[in-house]
Protein backbone atom coordinates (compact mmCIF):
# COMPACT_ATOMS: atom_id res chain seq x y z
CA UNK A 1 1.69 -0.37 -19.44
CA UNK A 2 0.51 2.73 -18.15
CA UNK A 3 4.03 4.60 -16.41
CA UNK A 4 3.93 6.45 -13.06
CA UNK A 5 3.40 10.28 -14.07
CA UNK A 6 1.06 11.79 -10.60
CA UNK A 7 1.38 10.61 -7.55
CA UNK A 8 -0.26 11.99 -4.45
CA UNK A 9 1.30 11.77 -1.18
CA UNK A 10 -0.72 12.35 2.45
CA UNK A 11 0.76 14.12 5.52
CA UNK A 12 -0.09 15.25 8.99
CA UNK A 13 3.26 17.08 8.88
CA UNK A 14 4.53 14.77 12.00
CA UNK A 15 8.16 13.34 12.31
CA UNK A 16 7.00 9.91 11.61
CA UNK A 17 5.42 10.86 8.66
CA UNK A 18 7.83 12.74 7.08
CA UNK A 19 9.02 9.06 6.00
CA UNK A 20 6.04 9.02 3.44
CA UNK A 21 7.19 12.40 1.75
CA UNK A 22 10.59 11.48 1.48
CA UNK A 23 9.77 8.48 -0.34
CA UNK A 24 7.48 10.16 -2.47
CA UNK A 25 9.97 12.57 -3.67
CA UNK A 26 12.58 9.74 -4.02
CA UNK A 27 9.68 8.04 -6.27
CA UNK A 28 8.93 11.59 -8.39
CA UNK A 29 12.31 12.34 -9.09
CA UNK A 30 13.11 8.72 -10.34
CA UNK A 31 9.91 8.59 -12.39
CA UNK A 32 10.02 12.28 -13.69
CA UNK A 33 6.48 12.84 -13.08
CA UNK A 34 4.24 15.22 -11.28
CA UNK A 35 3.98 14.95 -6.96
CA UNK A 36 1.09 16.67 -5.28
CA UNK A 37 1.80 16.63 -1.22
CA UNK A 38 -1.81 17.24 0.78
CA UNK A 39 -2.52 17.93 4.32
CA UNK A 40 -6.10 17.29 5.35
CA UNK A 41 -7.26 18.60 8.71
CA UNK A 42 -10.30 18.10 10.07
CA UNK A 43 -10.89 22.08 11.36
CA UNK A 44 -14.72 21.42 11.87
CA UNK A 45 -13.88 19.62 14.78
CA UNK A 46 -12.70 22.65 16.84
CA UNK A 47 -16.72 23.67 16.71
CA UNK A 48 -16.90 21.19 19.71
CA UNK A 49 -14.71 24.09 21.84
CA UNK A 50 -17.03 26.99 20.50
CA UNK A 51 -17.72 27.39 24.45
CA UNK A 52 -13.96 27.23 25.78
CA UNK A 53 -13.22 29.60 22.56
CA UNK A 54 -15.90 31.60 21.81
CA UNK A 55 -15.44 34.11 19.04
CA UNK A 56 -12.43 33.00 18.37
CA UNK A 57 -12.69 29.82 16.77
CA UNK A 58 -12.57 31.24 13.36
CA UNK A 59 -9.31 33.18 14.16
CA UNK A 60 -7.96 29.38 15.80
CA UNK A 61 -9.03 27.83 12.32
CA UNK A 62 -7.01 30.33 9.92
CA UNK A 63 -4.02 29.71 12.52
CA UNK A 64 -4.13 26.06 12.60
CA UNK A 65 -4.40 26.51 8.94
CA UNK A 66 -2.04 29.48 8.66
CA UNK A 67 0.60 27.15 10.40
CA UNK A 68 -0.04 24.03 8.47
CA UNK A 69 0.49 26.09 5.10
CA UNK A 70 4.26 27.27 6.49
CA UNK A 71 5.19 23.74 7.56
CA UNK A 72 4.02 22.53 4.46
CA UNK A 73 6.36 25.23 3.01
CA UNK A 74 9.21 24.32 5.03
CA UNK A 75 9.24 20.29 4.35
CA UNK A 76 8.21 20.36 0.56
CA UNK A 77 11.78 23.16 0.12
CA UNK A 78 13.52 20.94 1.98
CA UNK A 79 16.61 20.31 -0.53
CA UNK A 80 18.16 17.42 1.58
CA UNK A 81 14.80 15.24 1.05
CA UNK A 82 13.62 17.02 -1.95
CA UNK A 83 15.51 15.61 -4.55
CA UNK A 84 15.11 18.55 -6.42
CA UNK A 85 11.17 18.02 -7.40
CA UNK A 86 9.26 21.22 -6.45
CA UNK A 87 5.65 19.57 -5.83
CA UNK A 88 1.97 20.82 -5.88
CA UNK A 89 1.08 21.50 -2.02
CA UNK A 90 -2.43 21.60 -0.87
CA UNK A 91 -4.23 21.67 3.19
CA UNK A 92 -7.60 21.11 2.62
CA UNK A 93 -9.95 21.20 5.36
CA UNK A 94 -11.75 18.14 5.72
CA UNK A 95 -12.16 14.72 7.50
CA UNK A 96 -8.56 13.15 5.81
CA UNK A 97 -9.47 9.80 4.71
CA UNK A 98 -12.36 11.36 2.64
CA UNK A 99 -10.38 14.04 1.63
CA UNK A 100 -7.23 12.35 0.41
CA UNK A 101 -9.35 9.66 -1.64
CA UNK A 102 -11.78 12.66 -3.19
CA UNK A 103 -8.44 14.06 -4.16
CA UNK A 104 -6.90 11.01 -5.43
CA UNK A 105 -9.60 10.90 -7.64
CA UNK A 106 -9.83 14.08 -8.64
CA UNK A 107 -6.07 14.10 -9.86
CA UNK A 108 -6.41 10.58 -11.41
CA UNK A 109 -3.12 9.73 -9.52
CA UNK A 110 -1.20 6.41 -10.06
CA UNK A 111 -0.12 5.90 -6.55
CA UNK A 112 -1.36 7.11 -3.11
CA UNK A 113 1.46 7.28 -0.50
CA UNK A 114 0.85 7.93 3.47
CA UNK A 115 2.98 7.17 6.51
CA UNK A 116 2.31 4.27 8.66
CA UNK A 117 2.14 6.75 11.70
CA UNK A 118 1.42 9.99 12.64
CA UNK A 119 0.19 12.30 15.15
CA UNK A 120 -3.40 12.46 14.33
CA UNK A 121 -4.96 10.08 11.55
CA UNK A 122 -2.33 8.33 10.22
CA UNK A 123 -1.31 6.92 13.91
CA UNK A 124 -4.42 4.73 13.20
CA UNK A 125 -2.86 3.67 10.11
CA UNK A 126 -1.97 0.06 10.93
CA UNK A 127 -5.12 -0.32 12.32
CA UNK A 128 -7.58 -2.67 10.34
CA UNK A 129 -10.72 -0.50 10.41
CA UNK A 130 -9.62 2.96 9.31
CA UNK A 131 -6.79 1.03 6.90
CA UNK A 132 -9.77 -0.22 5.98
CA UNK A 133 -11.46 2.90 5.17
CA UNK A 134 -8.99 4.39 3.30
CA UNK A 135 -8.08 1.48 1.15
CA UNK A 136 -11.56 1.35 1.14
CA UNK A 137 -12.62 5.25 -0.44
CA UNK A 138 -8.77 5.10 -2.77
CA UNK A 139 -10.26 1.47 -4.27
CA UNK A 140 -9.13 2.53 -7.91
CA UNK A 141 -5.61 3.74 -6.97
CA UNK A 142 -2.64 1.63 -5.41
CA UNK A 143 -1.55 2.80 -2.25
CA UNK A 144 1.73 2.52 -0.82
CA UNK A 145 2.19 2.52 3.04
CA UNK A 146 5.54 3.83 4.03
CA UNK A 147 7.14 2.32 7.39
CA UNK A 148 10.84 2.67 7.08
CA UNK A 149 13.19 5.59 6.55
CA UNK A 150 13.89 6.00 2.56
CA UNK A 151 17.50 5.64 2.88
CA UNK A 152 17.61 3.94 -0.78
CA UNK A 153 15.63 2.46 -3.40
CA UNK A 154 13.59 -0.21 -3.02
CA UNK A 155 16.22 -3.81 -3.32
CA UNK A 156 13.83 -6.70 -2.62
CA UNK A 157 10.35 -6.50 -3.23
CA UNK A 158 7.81 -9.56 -2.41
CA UNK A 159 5.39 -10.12 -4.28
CA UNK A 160 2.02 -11.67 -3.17
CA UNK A 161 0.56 -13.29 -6.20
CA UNK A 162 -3.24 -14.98 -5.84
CA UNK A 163 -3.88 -15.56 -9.54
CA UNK A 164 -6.78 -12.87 -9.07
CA UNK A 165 -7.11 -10.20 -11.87
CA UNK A 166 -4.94 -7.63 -9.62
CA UNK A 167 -1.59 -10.29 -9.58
CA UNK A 168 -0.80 -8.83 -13.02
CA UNK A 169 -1.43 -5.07 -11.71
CA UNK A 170 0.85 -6.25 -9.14
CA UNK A 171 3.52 -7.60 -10.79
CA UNK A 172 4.16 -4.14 -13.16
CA UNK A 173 3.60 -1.53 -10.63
CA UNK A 174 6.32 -3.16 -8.58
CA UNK A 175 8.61 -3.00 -11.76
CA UNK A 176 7.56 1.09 -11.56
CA UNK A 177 8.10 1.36 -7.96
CA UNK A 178 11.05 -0.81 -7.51
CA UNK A 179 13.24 -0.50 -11.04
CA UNK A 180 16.42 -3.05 -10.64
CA UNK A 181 14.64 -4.39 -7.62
CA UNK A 182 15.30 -8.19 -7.27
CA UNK A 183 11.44 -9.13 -7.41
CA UNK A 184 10.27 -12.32 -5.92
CA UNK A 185 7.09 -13.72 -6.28
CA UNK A 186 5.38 -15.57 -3.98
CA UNK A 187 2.17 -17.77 -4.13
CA UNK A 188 1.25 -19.53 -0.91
CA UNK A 189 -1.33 -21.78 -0.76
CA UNK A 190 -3.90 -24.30 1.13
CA UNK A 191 -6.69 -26.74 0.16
CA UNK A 192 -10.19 -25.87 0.80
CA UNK A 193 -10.96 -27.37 4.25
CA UNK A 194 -7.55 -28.70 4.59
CA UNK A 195 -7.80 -29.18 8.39
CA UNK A 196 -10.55 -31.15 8.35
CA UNK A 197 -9.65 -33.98 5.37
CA UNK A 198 -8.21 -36.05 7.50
CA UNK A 199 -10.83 -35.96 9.90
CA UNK A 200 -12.92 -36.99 6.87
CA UNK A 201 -11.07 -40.06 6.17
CA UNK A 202 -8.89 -38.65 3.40
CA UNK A 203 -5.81 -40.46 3.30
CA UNK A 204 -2.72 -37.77 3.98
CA UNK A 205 -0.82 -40.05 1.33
CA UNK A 206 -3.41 -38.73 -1.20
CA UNK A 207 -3.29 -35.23 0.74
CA UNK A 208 0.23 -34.79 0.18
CA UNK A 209 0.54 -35.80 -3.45
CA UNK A 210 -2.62 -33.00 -4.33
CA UNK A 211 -0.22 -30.65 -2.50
CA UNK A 212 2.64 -31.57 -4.57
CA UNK A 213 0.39 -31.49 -8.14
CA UNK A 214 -1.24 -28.30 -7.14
CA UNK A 215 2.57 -26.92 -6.63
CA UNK A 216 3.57 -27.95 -9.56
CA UNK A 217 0.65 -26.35 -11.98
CA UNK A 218 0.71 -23.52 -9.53
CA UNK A 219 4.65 -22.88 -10.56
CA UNK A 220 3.62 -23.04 -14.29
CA UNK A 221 0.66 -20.45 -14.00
CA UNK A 222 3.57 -18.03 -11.91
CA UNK A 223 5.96 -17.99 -14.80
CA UNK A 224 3.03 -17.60 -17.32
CA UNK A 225 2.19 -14.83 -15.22
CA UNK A 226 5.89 -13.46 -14.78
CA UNK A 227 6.05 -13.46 -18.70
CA UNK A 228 2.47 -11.59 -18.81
CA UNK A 229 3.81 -8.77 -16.66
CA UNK A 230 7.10 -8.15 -19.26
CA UNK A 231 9.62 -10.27 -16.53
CA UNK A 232 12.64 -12.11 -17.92
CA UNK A 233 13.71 -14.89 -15.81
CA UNK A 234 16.79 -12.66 -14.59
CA UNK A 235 14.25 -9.93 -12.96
CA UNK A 236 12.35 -12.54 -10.99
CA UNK A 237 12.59 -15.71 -8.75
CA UNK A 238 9.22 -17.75 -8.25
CA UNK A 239 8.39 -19.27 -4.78
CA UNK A 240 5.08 -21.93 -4.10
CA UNK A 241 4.41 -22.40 -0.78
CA UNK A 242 2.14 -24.72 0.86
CA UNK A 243 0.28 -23.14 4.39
CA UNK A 244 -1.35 -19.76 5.48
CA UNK A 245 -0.70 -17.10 3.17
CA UNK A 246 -0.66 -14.33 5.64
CA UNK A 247 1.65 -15.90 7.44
CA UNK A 248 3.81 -17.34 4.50
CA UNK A 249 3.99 -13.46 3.21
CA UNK A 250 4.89 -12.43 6.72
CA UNK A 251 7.99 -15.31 6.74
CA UNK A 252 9.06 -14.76 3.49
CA UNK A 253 9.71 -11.14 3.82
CA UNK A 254 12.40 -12.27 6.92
CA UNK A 255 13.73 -14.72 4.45
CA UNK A 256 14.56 -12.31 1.50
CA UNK A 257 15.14 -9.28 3.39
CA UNK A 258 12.05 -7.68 1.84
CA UNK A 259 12.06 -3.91 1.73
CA UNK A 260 8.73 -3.97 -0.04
CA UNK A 261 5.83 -6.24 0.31
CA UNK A 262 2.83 -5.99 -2.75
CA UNK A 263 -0.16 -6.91 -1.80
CA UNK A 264 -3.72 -7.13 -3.55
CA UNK A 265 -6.88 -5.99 -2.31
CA UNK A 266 -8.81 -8.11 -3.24
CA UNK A 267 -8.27 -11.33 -3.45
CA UNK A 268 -10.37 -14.65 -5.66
CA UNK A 269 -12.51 -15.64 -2.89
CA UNK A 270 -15.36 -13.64 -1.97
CA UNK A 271 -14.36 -13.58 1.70
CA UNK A 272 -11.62 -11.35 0.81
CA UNK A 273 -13.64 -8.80 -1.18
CA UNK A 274 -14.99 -7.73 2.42
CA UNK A 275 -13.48 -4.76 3.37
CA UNK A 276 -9.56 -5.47 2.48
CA UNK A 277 -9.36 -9.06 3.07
CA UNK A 278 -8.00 -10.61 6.23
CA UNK A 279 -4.35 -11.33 4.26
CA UNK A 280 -3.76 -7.85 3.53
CA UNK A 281 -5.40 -6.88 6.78
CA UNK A 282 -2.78 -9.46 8.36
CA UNK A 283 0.48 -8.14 6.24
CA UNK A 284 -0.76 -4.73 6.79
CA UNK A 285 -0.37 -4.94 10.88
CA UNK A 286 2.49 -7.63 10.87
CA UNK A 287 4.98 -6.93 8.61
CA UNK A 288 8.03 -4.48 8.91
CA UNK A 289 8.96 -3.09 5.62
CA UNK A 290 6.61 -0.92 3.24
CA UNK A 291 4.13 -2.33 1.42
CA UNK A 292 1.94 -1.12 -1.56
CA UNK A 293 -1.70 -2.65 -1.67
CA UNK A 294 -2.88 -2.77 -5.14
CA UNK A 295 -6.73 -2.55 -6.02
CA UNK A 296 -8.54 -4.24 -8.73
CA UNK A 297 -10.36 -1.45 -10.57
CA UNK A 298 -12.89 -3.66 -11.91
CA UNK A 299 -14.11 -4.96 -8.14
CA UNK A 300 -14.05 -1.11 -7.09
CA UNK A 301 -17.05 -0.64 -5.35
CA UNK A 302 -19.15 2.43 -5.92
């Protein structure tokens, strides 16, 4: 298994943000390996005020830039969030979604980590379209969404398991994340067309005992996977739940006090290779805590 050893974290230098640094630099320090902190702004679109500015929009553009550089300076030598990592610092001038995933790529980085809000482009975090977009450009690297204050490491991490390639991607970068995390995974399930079998004429006697087999060999092929991923049965509890799994994820995390949620990107229906997939898209907006959305390499698309 392939350890942690470059991350890449985003920020638009706002308060809210400042959540996603922190984390990363809780993340470096426990991992030991290389942080690179980027600020992407979009200076092209001060062209638009060439007629309020005149001349002067290339002297506005090296003081935007001038500025971002100092505050940059100031939160990366921070030593009460620090943790003593001294990272790589970058603003790049560019649209940020394109920018942070060109750079992602460019450093090969094991984990992508932005706030859920901000003041300019990461405000529209939580919203499906440009979530989508990111997750979207960063489809070979996992990206972790930061919502809550970094007070600790991560205790309880949930687990979304859909038996798709990415489950077992899942399942270790959790472990990398989340070390001495109590990991739960969770499968939630439904039958194809389940709300219309009745309507059908199929007996709910006969429903109900498919929903109990299907639990059962759905258990089995969680531990197999559990084992697969390096778990003892001390690291790990396994729930199977029958009924929506966005909303299953969304009530487990309540029910274990979840402080991370792991999602996949894609999942084994090809509904759900569109865009992000309407689960993640639903955990994404609903949930409270953090949550990392893994990406299956090999259903990247170009």
């Amino acid at each position: 298994m392939k350890l942690l050893s470059r991350i890449l974290a985003a920020t638009d230098l706002s308060a809210p943000a400042r959540h996603a640094v922190e984390r990363a630099f809780h993340l470096a320090a426990s991992a030991n390996c290389e942080l690179y902190i980027l600020n992407a702004i979009e200076l092209d679109s001060l062209d638009s005020l060439r007629e309020l500015l005149g001349g002067d929009v290339l002297a506005v553009k090296a003081a935007l830039k001038c500025d971002a550089h100092d505050r940059l300076g100031q939160l990366t030598g921070n030593a009460a969030i620090n943790r003593g990592v001294v990272p790589h610092t970058c603003v790049a001038d560019g649209n940020p979604f394109a920018t942070i995933a060109a750079e992602a790529e460019v450093l090969n980085a094991d984990l992508v980590i932005l706030g859920a809000r901000g003041e300019s482009f990461l405000r529209h975090t939580l919203l499906g379209s440009t979530a989508a977009r990111l997750l979207r450009k960063s489809s070979r690297q996992p990206v972790l969404v930061v919502k809550q204050p970094p007070h600790e490491a991560y205790r309880s991490v949930l687990i979304a398991v859909d038996f798709s390639p990415v489950s077992l991607s899942a399942i270790r970068m959790a472990k990398q994340v989340a070390p001495g995390a109590d990991l739960v995974l969770l499968h939630a399930f439904e039958l194809p067309y389940e709300g219309k079998l009745t309507f059908a004429g199929v007996d709910e006697q006969l429903i109900r005992q498919y929903v109990t087999a299907g639990s059962e060999s759905r258990r089995k092929r969680l531990h197999d996977l559990a084992v697969a991923a390096g778990l003892t049965t001390s690291e790990y509890s396994a729930r199977i739940v029958h009924g929506d799994p966005a909303q299953q994820i969304i009530a487990m995390e309540q029910e274990v006090n979840a402080d991370l949620i792991v999602v996949g990107k894609h999942g084994s229906h090809i509904a759900e290779e569109l865009l992000i997939g309407s689960v993640t898209k639903h955990v994404l907006v609903e949930s409270q805590c953090d949550l990392l959305v893994m990406c299956d390499p090999h259903d990247a698309p170009e």
